[in-house]
N, C-alpha and C. Protein backbone atom coordinates (compact mmCIF):
# COMPACT_ATOMS: atom_id res chain seq x y z
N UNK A 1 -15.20 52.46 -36.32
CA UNK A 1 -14.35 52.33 -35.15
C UNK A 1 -12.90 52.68 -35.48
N UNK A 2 -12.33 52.48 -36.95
CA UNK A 2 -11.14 52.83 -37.11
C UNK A 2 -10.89 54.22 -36.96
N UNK A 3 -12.03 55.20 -37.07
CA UNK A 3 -11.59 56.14 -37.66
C UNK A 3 -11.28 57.11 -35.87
N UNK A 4 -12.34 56.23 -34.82
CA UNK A 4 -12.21 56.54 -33.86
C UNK A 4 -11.26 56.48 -33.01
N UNK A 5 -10.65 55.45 -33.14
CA UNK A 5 -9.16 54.87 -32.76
C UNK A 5 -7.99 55.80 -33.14
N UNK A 6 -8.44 56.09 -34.56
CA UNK A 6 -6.94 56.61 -34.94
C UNK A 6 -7.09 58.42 -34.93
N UNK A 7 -8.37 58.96 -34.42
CA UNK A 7 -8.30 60.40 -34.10
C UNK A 7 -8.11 60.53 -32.26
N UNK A 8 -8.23 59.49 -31.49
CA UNK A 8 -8.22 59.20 -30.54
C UNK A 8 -6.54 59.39 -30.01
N UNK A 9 -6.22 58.52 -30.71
CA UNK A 9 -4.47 58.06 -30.90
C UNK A 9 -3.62 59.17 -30.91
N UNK A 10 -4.70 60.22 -31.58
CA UNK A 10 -3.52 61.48 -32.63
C UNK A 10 -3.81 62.77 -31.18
N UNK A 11 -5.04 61.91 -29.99
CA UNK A 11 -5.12 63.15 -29.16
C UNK A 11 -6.51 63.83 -29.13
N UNK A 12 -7.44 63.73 -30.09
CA UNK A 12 -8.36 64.13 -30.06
C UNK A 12 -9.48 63.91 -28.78
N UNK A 13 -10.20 64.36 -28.46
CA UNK A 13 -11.37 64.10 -27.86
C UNK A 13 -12.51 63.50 -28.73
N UNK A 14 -13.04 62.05 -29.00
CA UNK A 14 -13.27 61.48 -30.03
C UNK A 14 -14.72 60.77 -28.87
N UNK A 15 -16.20 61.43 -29.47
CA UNK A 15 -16.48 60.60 -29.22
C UNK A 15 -17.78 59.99 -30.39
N UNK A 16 -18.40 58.70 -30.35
CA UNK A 16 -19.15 57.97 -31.38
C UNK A 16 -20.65 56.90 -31.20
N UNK A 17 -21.09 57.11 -32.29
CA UNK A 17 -22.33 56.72 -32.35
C UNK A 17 -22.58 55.74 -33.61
N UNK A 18 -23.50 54.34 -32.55
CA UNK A 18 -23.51 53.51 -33.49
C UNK A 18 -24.43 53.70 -34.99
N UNK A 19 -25.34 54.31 -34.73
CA UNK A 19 -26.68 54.46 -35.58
C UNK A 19 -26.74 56.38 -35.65
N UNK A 20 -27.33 56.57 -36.74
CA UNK A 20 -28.14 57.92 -36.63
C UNK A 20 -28.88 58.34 -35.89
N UNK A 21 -29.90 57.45 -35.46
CA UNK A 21 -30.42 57.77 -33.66
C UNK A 21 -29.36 58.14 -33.28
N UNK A 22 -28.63 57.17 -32.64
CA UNK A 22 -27.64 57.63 -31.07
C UNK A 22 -27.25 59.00 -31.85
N UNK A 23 -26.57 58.93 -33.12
CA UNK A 23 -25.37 60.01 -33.61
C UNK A 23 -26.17 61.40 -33.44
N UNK A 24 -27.74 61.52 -33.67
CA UNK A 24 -27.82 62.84 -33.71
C UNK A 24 -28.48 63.14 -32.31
N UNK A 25 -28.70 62.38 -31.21
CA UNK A 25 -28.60 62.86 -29.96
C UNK A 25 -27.46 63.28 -29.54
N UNK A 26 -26.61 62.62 -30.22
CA UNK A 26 -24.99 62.96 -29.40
C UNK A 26 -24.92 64.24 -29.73
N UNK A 27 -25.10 64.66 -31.10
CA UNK A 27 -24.90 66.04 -31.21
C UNK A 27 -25.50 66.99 -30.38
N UNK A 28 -26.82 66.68 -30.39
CA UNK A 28 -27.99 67.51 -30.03
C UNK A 28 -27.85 68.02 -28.32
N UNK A 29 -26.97 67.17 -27.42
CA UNK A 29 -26.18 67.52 -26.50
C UNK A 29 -25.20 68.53 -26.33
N UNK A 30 -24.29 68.02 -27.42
CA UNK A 30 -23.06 68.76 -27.10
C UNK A 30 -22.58 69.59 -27.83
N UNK A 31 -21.86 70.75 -27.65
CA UNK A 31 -20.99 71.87 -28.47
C UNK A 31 -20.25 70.76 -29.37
N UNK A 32 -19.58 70.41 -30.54
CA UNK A 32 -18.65 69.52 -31.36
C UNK A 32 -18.29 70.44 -32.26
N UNK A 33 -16.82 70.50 -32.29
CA UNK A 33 -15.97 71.12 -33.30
C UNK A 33 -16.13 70.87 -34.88
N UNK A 34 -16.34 69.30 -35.10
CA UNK A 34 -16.80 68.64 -36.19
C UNK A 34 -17.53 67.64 -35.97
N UNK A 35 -17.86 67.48 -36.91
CA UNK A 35 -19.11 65.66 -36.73
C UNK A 35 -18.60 65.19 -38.68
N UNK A 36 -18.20 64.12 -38.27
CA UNK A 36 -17.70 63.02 -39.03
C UNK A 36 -18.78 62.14 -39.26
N UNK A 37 -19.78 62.12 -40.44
CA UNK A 37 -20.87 61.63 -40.82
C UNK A 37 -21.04 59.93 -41.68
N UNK A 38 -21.01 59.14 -41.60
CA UNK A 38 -21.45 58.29 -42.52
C UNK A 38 -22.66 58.23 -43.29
N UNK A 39 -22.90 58.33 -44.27
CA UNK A 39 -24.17 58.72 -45.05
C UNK A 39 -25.11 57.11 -44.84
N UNK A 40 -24.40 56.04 -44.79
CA UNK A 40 -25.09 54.82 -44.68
C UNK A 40 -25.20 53.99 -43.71
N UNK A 41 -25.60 55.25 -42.47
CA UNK A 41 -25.76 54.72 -41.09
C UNK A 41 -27.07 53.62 -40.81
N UNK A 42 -27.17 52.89 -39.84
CA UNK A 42 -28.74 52.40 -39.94
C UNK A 42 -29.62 53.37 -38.65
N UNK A 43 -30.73 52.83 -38.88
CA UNK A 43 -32.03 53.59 -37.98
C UNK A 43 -32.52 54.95 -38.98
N UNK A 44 -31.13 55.76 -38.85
CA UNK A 44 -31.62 56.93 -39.31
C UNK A 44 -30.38 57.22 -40.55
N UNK A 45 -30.38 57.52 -41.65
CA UNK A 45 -29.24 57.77 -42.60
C UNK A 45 -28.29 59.09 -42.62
N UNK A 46 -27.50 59.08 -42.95
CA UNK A 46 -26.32 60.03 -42.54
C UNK A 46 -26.97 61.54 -43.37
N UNK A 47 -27.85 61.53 -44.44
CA UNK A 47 -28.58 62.51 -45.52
C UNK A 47 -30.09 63.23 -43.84
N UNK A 48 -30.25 61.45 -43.35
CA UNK A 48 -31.78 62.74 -42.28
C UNK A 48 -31.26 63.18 -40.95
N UNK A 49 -29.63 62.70 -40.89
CA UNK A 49 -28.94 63.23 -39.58
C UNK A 49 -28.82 64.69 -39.78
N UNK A 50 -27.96 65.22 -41.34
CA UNK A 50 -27.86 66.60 -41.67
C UNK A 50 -28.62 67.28 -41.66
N UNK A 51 -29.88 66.62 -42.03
CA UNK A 51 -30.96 67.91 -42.35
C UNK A 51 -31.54 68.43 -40.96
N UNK A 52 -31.50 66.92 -40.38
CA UNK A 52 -32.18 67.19 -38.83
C UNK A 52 -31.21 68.47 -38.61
N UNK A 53 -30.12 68.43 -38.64
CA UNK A 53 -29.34 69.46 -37.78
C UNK A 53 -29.11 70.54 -37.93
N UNK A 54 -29.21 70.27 -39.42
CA UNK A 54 -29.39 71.50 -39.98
C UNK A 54 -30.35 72.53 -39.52
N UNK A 55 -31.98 72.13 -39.80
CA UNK A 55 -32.96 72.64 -39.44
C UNK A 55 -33.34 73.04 -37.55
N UNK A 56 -32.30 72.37 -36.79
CA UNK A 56 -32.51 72.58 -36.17
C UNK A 56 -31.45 73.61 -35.65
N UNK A 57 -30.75 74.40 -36.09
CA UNK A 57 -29.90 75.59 -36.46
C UNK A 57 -28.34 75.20 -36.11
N UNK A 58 -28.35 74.19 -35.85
CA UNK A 58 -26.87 73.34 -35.59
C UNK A 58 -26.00 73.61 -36.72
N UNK A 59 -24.74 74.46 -37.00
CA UNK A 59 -23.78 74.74 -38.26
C UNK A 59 -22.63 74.09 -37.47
N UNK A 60 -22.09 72.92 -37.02
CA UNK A 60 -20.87 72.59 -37.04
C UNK A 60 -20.72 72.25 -37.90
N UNK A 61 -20.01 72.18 -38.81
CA UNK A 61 -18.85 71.64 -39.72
C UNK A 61 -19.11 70.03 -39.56
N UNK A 62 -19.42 69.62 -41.02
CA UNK A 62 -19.69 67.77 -41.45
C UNK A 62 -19.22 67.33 -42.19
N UNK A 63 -18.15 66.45 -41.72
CA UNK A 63 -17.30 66.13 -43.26
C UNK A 63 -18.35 64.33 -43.23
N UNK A 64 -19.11 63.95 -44.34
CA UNK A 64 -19.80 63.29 -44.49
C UNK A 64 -18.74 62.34 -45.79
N UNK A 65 -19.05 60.71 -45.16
CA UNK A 65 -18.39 59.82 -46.07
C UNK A 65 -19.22 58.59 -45.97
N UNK A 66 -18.97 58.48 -47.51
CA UNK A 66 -19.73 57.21 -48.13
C UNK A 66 -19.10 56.30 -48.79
N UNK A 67 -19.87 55.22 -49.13
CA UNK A 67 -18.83 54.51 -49.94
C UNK A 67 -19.80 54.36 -51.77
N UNK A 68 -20.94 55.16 -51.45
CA UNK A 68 -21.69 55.18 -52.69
C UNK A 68 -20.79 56.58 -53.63
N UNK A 69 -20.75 56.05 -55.26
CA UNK A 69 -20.03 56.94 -55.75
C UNK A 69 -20.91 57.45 -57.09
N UNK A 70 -22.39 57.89 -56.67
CA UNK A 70 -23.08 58.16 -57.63
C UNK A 70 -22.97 60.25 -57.39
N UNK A 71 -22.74 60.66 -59.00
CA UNK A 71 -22.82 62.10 -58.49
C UNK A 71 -23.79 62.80 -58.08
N UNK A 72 -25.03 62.25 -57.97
CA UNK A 72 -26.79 62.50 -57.01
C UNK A 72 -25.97 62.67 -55.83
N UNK A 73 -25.83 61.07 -54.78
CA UNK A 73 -25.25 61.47 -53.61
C UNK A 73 -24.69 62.53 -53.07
N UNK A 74 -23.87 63.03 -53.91
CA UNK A 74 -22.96 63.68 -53.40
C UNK A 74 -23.42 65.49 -53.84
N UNK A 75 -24.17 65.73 -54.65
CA UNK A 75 -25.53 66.89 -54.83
C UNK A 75 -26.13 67.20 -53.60
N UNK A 76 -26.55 65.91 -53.16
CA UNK A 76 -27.62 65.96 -52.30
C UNK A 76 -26.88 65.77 -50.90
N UNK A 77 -25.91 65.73 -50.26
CA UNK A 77 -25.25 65.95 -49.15
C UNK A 77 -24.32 67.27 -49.76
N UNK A 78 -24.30 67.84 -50.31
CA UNK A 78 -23.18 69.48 -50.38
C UNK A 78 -24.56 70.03 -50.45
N UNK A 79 -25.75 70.34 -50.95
CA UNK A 79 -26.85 70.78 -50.72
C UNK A 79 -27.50 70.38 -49.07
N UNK A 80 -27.68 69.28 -48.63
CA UNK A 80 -27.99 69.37 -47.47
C UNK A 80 -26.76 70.09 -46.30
N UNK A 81 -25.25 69.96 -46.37
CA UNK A 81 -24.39 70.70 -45.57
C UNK A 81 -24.76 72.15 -45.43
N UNK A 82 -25.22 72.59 -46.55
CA UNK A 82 -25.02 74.27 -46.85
C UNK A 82 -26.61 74.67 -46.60
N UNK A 83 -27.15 73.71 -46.12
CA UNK A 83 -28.43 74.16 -45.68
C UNK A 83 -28.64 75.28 -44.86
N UNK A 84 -29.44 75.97 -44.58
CA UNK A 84 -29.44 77.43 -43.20
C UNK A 84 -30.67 77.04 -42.84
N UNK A 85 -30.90 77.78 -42.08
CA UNK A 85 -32.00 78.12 -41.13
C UNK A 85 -32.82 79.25 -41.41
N UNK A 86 -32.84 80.07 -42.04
CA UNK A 86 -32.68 81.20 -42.86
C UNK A 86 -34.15 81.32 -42.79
């Protein structure tokens, strides 16, 4: 919620999702400039939101944040971002 508030504040068109469910319907709707990811969402995790979107030929731009600081994690979300459809 902070992060919503304060891109909100700055002017943005900001909108948010509690869970990985809601978050990747929201996408799956709408054109989005970026999508601002949490990797440790509940229902669905911020790692099967990307891939979903991935695979489903969706390339907006994901800046994905965690608070896990293992260097796997972070392999495995720059590998899932750069995913294609290919």
């Amino acid at each position: 919620m902070a992060l919503t508030q304060r891109f909100s504040s700055e002017g943005y068109e900001v909108e948010s999702a509690s869970d990985g469910e809601e978050g990747l319907a929201l996408v799956l709707r709408g054109p989005f400039d970026v999508i601002v990811l949490d990797l440790m969402l509940p229902r669905r995790n911020g790692f099967d939101v990307c891939r979903d979107l991935r695979q489903r030929g969706i390339n907006t731009p994901i800046i994905m944040l965690t608070a896990r600081g293992q260097v796997v994690d972070r392999v495995v979300g720059l590998k899932l971002e750069l995913m294609t459809t290919d």
